[in-house]
N, C-alpha and C. Protein backbone atom coordinates (compact mmCIF):
# COMPACT_ATOMS: atom_id res chain seq x y z
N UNK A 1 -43.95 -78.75 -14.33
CA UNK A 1 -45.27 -78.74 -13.70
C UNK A 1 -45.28 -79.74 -12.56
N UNK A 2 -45.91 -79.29 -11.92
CA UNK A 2 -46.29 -80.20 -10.37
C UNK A 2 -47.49 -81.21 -10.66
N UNK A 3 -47.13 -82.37 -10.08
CA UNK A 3 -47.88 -83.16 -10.14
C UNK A 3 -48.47 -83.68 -8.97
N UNK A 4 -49.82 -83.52 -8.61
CA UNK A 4 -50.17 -84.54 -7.53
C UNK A 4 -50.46 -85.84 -7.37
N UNK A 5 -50.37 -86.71 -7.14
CA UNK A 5 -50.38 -88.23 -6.66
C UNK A 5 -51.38 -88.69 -6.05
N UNK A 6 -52.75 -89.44 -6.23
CA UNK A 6 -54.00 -89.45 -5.72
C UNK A 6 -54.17 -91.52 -5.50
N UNK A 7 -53.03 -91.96 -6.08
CA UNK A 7 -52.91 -93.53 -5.98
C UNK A 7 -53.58 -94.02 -4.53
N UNK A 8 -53.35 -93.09 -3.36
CA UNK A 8 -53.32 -93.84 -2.22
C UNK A 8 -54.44 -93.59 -1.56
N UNK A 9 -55.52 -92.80 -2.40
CA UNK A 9 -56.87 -92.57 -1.74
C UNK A 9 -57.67 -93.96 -1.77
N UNK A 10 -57.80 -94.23 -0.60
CA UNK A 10 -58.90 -94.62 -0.11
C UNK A 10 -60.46 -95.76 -1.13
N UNK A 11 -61.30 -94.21 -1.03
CA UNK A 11 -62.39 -94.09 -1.57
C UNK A 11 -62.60 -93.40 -2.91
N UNK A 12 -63.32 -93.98 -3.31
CA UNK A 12 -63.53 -92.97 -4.88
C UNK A 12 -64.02 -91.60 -5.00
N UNK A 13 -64.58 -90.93 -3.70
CA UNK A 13 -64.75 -90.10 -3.91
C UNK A 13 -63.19 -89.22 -3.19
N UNK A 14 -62.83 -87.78 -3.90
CA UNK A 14 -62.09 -87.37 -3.35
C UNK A 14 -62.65 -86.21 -2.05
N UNK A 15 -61.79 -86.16 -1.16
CA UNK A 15 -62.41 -85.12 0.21
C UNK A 15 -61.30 -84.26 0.25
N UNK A 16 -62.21 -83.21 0.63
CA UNK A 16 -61.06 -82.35 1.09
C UNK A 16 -59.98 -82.23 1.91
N UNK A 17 -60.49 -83.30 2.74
CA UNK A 17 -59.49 -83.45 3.95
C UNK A 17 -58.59 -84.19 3.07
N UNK A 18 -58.83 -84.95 2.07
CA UNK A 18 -57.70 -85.87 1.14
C UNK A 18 -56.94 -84.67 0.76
N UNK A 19 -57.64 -83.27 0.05
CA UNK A 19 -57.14 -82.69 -0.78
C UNK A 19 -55.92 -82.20 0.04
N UNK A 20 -56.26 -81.57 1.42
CA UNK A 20 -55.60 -81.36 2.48
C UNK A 20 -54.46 -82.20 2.56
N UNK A 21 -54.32 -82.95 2.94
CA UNK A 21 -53.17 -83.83 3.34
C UNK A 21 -52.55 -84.31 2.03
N UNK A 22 -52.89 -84.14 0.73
CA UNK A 22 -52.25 -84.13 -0.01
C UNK A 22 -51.35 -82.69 -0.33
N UNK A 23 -51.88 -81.31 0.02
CA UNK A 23 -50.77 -80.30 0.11
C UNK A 23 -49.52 -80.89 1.41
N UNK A 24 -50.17 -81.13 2.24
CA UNK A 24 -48.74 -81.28 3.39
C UNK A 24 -48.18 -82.12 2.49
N UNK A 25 -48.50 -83.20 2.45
CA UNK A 25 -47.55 -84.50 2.10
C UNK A 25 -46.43 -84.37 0.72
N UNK A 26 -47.32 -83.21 -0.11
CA UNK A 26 -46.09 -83.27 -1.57
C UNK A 26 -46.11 -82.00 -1.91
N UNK A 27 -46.48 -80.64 -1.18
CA UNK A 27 -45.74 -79.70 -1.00
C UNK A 27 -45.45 -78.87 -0.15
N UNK A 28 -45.71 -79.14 1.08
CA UNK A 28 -45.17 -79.24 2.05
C UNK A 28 -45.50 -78.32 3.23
N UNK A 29 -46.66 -77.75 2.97
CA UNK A 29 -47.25 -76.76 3.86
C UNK A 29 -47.38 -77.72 5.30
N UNK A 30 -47.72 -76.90 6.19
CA UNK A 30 -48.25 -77.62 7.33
C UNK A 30 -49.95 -78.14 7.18
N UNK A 31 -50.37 -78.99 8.50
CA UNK A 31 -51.79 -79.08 8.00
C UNK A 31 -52.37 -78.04 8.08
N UNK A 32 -52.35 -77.58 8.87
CA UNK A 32 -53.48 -76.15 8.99
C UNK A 32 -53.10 -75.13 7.73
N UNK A 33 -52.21 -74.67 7.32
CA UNK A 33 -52.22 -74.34 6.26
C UNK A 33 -53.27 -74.50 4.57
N UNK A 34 -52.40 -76.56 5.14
CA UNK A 34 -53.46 -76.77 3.94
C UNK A 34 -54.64 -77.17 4.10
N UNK A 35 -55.11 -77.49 5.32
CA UNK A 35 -56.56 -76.80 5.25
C UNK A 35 -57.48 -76.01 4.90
N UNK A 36 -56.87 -75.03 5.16
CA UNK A 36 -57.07 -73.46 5.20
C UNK A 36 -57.49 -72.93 3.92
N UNK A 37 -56.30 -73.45 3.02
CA UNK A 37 -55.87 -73.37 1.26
C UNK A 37 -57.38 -73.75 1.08
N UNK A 38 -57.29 -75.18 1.13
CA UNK A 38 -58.42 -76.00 0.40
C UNK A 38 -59.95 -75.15 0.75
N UNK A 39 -60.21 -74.72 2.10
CA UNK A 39 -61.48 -74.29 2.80
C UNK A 39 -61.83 -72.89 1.81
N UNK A 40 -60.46 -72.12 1.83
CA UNK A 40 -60.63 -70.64 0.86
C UNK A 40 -60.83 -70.58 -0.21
N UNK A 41 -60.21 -72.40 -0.84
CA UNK A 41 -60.73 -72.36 -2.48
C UNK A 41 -61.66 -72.23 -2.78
N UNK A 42 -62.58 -73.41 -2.17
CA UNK A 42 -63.80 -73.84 -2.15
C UNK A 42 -64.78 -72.73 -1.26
N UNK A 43 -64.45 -72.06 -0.50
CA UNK A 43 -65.09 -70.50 -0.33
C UNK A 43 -65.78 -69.50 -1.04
N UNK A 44 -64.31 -69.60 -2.04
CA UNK A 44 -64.17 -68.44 -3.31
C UNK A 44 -64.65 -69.09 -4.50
N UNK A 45 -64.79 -70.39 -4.01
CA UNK A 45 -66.02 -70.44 -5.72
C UNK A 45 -67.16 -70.64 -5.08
N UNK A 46 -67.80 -71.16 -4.25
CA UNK A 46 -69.07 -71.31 -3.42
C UNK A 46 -69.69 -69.51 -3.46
N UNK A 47 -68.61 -68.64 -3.37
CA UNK A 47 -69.52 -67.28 -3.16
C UNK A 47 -69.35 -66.65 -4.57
N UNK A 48 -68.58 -67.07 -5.28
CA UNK A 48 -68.92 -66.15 -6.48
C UNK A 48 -70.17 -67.01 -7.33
N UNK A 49 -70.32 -68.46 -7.41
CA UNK A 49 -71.61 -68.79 -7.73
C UNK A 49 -73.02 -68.29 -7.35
N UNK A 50 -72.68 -68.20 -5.47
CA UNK A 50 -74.19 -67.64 -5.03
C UNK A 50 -74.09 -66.12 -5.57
N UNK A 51 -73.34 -65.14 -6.14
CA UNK A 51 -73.31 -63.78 -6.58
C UNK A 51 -73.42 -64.24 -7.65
N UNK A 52 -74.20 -65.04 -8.45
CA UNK A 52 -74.40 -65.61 -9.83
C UNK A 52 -73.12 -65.08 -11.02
N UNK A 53 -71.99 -65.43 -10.66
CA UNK A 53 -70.55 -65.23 -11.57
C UNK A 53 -70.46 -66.49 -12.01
N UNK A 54 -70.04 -66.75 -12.89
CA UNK A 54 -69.62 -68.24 -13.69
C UNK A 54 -68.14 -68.40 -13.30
N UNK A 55 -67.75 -69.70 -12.70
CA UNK A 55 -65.81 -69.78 -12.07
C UNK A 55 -65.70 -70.78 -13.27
N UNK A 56 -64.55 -70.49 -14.30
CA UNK A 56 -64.28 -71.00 -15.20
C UNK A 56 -62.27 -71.38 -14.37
N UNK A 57 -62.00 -72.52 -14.37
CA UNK A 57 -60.63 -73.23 -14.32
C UNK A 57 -60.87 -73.92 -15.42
N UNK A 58 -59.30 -73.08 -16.02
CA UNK A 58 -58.67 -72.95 -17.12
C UNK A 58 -57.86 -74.66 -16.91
N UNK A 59 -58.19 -75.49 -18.31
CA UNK A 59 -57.63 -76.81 -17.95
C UNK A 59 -58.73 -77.79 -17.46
N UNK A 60 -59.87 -77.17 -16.83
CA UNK A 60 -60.35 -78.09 -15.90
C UNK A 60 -61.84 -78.29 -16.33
N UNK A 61 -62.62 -76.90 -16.24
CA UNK A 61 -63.84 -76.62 -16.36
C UNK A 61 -64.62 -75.32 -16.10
N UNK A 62 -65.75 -75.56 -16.20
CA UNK A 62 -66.51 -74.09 -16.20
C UNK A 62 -67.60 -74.50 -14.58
N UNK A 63 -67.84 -73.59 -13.83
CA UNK A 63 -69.56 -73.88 -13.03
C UNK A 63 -69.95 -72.82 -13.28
N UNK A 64 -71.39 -73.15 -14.19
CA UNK A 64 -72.41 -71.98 -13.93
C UNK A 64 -73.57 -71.95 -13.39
N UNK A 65 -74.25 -70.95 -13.05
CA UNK A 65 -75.44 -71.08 -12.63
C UNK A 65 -76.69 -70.72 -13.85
N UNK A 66 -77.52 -72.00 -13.21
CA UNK A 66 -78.59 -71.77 -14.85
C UNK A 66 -79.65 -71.67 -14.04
N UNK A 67 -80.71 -70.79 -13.97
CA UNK A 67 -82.07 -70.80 -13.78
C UNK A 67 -82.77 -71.81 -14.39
N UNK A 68 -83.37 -72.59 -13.78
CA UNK A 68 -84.13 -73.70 -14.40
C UNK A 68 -86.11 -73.08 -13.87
N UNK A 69 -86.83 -72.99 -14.85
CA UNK A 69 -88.24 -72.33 -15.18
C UNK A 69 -88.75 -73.38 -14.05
N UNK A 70 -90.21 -72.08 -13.52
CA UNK A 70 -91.33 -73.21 -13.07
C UNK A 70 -91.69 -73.84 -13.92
N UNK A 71 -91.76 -74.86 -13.67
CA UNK A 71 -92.09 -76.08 -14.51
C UNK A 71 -93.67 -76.81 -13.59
N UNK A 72 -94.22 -78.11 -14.35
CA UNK A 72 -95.27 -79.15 -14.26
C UNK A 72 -94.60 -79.81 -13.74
N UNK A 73 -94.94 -80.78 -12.34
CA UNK A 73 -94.08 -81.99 -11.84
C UNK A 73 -95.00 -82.74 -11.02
N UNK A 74 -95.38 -83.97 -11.10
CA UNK A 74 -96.15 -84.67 -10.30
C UNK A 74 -95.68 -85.03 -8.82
N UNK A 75 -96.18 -85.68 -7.93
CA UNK A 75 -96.07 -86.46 -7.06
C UNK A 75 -96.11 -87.77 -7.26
N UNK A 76 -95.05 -88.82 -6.66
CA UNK A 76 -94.58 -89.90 -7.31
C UNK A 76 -95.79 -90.88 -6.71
N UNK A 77 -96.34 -90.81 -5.37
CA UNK A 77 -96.47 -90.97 -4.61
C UNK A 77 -98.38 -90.91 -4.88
N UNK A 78 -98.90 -89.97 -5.09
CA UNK A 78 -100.41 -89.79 -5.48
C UNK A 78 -100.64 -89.55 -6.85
N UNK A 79 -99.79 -89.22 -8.03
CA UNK A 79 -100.37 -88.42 -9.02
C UNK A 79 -100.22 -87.48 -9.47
N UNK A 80 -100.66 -87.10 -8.24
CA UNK A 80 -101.10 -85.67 -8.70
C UNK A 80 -100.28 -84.28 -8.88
N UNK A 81 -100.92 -83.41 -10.08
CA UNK A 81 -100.09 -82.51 -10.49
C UNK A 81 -99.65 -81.36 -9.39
N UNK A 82 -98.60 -81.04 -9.01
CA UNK A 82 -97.68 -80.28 -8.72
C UNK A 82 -96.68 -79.05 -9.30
N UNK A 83 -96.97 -77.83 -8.89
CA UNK A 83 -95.28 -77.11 -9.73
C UNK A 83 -94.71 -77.21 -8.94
N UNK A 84 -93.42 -77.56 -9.65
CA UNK A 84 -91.79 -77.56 -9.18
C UNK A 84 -91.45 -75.58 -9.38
N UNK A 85 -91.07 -75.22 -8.25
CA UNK A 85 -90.80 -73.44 -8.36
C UNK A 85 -89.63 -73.69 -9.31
N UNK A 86 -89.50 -72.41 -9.86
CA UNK A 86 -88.44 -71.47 -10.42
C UNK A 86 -87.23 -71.79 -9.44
N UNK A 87 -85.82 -72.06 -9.68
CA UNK A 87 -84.85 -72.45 -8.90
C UNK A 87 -83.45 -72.24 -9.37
N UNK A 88 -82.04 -71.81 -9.03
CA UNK A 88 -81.03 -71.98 -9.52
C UNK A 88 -80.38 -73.38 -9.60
N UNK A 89 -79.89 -73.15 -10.22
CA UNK A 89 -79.08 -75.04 -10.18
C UNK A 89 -77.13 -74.45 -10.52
N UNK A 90 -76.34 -75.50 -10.25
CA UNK A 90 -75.15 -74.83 -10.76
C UNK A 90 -74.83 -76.05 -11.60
N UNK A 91 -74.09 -76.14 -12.65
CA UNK A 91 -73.32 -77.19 -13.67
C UNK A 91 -72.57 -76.92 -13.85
N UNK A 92 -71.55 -78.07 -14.20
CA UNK A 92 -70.21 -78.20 -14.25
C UNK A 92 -70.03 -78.73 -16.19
N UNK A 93 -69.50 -78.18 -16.57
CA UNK A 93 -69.02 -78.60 -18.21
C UNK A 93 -67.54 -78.53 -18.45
N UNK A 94 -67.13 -79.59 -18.10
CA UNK A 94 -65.78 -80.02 -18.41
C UNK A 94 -65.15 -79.53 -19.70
N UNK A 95 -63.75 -78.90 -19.20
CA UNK A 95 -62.97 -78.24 -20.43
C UNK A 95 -62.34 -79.50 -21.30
N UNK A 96 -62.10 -78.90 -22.57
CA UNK A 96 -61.52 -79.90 -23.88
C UNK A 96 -60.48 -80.95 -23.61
N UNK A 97 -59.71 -80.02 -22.57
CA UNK A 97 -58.40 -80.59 -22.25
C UNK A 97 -58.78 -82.05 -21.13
N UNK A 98 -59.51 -81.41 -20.38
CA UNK A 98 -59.95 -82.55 -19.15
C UNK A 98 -60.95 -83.46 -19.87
N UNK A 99 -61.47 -83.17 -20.45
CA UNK A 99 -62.41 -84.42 -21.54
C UNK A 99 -61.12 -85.57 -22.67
N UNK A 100 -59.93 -84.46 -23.13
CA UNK A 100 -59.17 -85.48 -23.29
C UNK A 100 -58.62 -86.53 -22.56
N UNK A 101 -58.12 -85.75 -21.30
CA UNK A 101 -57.61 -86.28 -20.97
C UNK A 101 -58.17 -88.33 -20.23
N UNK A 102 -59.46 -87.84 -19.56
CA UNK A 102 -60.28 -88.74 -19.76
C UNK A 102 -60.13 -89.74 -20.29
N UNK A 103 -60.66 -89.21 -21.58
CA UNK A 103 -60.47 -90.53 -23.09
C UNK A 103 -59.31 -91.10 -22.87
N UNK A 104 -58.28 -90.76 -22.78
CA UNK A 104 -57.21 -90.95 -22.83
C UNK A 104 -56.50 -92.31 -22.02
N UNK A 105 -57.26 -91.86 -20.75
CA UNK A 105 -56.88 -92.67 -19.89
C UNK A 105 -58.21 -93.78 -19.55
N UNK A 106 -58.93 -94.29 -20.69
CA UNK A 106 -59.83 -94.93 -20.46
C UNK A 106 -59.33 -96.01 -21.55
N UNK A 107 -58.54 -95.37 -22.41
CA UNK A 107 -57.83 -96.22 -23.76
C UNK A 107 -56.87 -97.02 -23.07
């Protein structure tokens, strides 16, 4: 199995442009390539969410989309009562394996 190497990032959050230059650098595409890769991944789960499909990576995790109800919601600001509309939301629920792994590395 291939391993990627993330030691030399930066910032805590990861970017795509990281994700990017981590294909050139350790397997060896060009950049535009791995640009490209990274832009189509993140494409192809961005549109099968808005077509309300659930993208489950195997190892990794699930995103689904949950309808969250009109609901009661105030204003922070005056008080006063407000509805919050009917809305999609998407969540992420981390697979068994990636929750181990976690633990794991927190021990």
């Amino acid at each position: 199995m291939f391993e990627l190497s993330v030691d030399s990032l930066e910032t805590p959050a990861l970017t795509k442009a990281q994700l990017a230059d981590l294909l050139f650098e350790q397997i060896g595409l060009n950049k535009r390539e791995s640009k490209d890769m990274i832009d189509a991944f993140f494409d192809l789960i961005s549109q099968r969410l808005i077509a309300g499909e659930d993208v489950k990576i195997a190892g990794f995790g699930n995103f689904q989309i949950r309808l969250k109800a009109l609901r009661p919601g105030r204003n922070p600001r005056t008080g006063e009562m407000i509805p919050i509309a009917e809305r999609r939301v998407v969540t992420f629920h981390a697979s068994q394996k990636l929750k181990d792994q976690i633990q794991g590395s927190a021990r």
